[in-house]
Structures are given as structure tokens and as C-alpha cells.
Protein backbone atom coordinates (compact mmCIF):
# COMPACT_ATOMS: atom_id res chain seq x y z
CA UNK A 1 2.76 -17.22 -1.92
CA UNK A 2 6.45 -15.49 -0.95
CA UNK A 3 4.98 -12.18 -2.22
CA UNK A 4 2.59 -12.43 0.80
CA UNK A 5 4.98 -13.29 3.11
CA UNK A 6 5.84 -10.98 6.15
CA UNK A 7 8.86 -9.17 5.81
CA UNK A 8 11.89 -10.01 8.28
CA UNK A 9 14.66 -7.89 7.36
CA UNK A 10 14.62 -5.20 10.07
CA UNK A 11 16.02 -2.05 7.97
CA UNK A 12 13.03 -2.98 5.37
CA UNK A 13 10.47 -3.16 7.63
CA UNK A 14 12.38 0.29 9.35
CA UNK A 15 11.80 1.74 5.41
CA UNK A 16 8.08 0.50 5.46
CA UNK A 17 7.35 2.23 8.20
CA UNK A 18 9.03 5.45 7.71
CA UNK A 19 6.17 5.90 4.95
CA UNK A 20 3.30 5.31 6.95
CA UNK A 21 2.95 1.41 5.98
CA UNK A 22 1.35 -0.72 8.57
CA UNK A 23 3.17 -3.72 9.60
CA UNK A 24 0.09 -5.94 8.53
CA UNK A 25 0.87 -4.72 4.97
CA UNK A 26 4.60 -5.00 5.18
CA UNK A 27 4.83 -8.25 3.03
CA UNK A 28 7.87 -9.22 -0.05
CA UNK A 29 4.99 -7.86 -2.30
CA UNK A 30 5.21 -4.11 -0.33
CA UNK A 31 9.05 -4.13 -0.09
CA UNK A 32 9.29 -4.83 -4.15
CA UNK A 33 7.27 -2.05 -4.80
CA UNK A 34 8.78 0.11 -2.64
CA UNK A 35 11.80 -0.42 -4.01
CA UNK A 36 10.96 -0.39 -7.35
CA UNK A 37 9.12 3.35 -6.58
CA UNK A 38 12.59 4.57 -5.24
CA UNK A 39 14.35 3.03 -8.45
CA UNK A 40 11.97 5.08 -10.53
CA UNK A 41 12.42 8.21 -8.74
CA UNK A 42 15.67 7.89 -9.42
CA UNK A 43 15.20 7.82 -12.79
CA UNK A 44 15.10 4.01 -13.75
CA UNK A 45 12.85 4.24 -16.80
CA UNK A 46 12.26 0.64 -16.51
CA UNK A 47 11.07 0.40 -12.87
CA UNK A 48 8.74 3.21 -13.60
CA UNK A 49 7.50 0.85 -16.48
CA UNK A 50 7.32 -1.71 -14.40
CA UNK A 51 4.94 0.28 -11.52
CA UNK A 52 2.65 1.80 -14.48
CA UNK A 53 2.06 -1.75 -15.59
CA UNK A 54 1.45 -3.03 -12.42
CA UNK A 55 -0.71 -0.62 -11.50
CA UNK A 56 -2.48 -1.40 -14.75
CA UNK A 57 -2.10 1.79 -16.50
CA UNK A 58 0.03 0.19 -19.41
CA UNK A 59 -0.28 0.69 -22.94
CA UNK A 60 -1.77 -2.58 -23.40
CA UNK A 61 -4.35 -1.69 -20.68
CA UNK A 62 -5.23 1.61 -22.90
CA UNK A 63 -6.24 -0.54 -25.80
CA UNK A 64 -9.45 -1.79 -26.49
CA UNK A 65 -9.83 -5.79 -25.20
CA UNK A 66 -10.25 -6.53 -29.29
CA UNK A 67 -6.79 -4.70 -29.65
CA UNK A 68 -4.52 -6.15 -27.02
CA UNK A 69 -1.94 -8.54 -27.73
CA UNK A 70 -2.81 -11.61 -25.67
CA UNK A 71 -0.40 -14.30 -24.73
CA UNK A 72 -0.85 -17.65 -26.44
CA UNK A 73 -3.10 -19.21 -24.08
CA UNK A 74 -5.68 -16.27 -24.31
CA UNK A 75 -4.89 -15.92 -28.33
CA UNK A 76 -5.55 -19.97 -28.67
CA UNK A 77 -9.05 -19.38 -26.57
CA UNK A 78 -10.57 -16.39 -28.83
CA UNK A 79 -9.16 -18.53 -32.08
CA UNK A 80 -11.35 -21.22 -30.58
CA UNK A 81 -14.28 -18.91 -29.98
CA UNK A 82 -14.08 -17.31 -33.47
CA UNK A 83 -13.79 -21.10 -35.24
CA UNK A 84 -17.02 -22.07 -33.25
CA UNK A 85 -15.49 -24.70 -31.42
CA UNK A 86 -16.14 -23.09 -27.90
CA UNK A 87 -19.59 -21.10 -27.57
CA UNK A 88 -19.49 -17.72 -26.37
CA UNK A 89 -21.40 -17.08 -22.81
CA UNK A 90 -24.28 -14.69 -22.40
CA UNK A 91 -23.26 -11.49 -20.73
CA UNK A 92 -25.43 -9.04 -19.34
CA UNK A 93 -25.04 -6.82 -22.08
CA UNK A 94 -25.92 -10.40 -24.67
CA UNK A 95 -29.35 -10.30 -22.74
CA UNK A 96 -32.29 -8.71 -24.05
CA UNK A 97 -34.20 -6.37 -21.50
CA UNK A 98 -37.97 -7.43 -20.69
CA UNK A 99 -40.62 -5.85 -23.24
């Protein structure tokens, strides 16, 4: 919700615009980035992280799904899965193609 709010701080939306961002994009969410992208080419290793994560080019992104490390919510739900005590849904790959 305040990541989608406009921005009101005059010398950000000033920056915004200066690279060709249109004021109906110019939200907290758009400022962040920005200035986590001029962090980075700087030379802030960890805003460059950051941006490569968010853009979801991570490591964990480069793993298989089977592979990632999951955060305990996700972990608890597969555990479930694999102990039988939640049944797996049909995906279109799980359904067999007419004969």
C-alpha cells in the first residue's frame, strides 16, 4: 500500500522525470528503485543484489523449484504434501491427453 503511493517530494519526482518516468508511475515503489539503481552504479554490491533479486534473477530463482530453499511456511506445505496429509492438485502437465 505506501509502495503505491504517489510520490510528493518535488526533487524526486524532478529525478523521475529526468529519466523518462511518467508521473503515473512515479510511486515510493519507483523512487526505491531508482535509488537503489544509482546505489549500485556506484558500486554498492548490496543494492545491486538487491535489484537482481527483485527483478527475479537471483540465485534462488536459477535453481530448480525442487532445489530452492523455501521459507517455513512453504517448507511446512511440501512436508505436508510429501506426508500425504494434503493431496497434490492436477496440473496440466498431471493430465493425460485424449487417446
Amino acid at each position: 500500500m505506501l509502495l503505491g503511493l504517489q510520490v510528493k517530494n518535488p526533487k524526486v519526482t524532478d529525478l523521475l522525470s529526468e529519466l523518462g518516468i511518467k508521473k503515473t508511475d512515479m510511486n515510493n515503489q519507483m523512487a526505491l528503485l531508482v535509488a537503489a539503481l544509482n546505489k549500485g552504479l556506484k558500486g554498492d554490491i548490496r543494492a545491486t543484489e538487491f535489484l537482481r533479486d527483485t527483478a527475479g534473477e537471483g540465485l534462488q530463482a536459477a535453481l530448480p523449484v525442487n532445489e530452492r530453499e523455501d521459507d517455513p511456511l512453504t517448507a511446512s506445505i511440501y512436508n505436508e504434501v510429501e506426508n500425504g496429509f494434503i493431496e497434490e492438485t492436477e496440473t496440466d502437465t498431471d493430465i493425460p491427453e485424449n487417446q
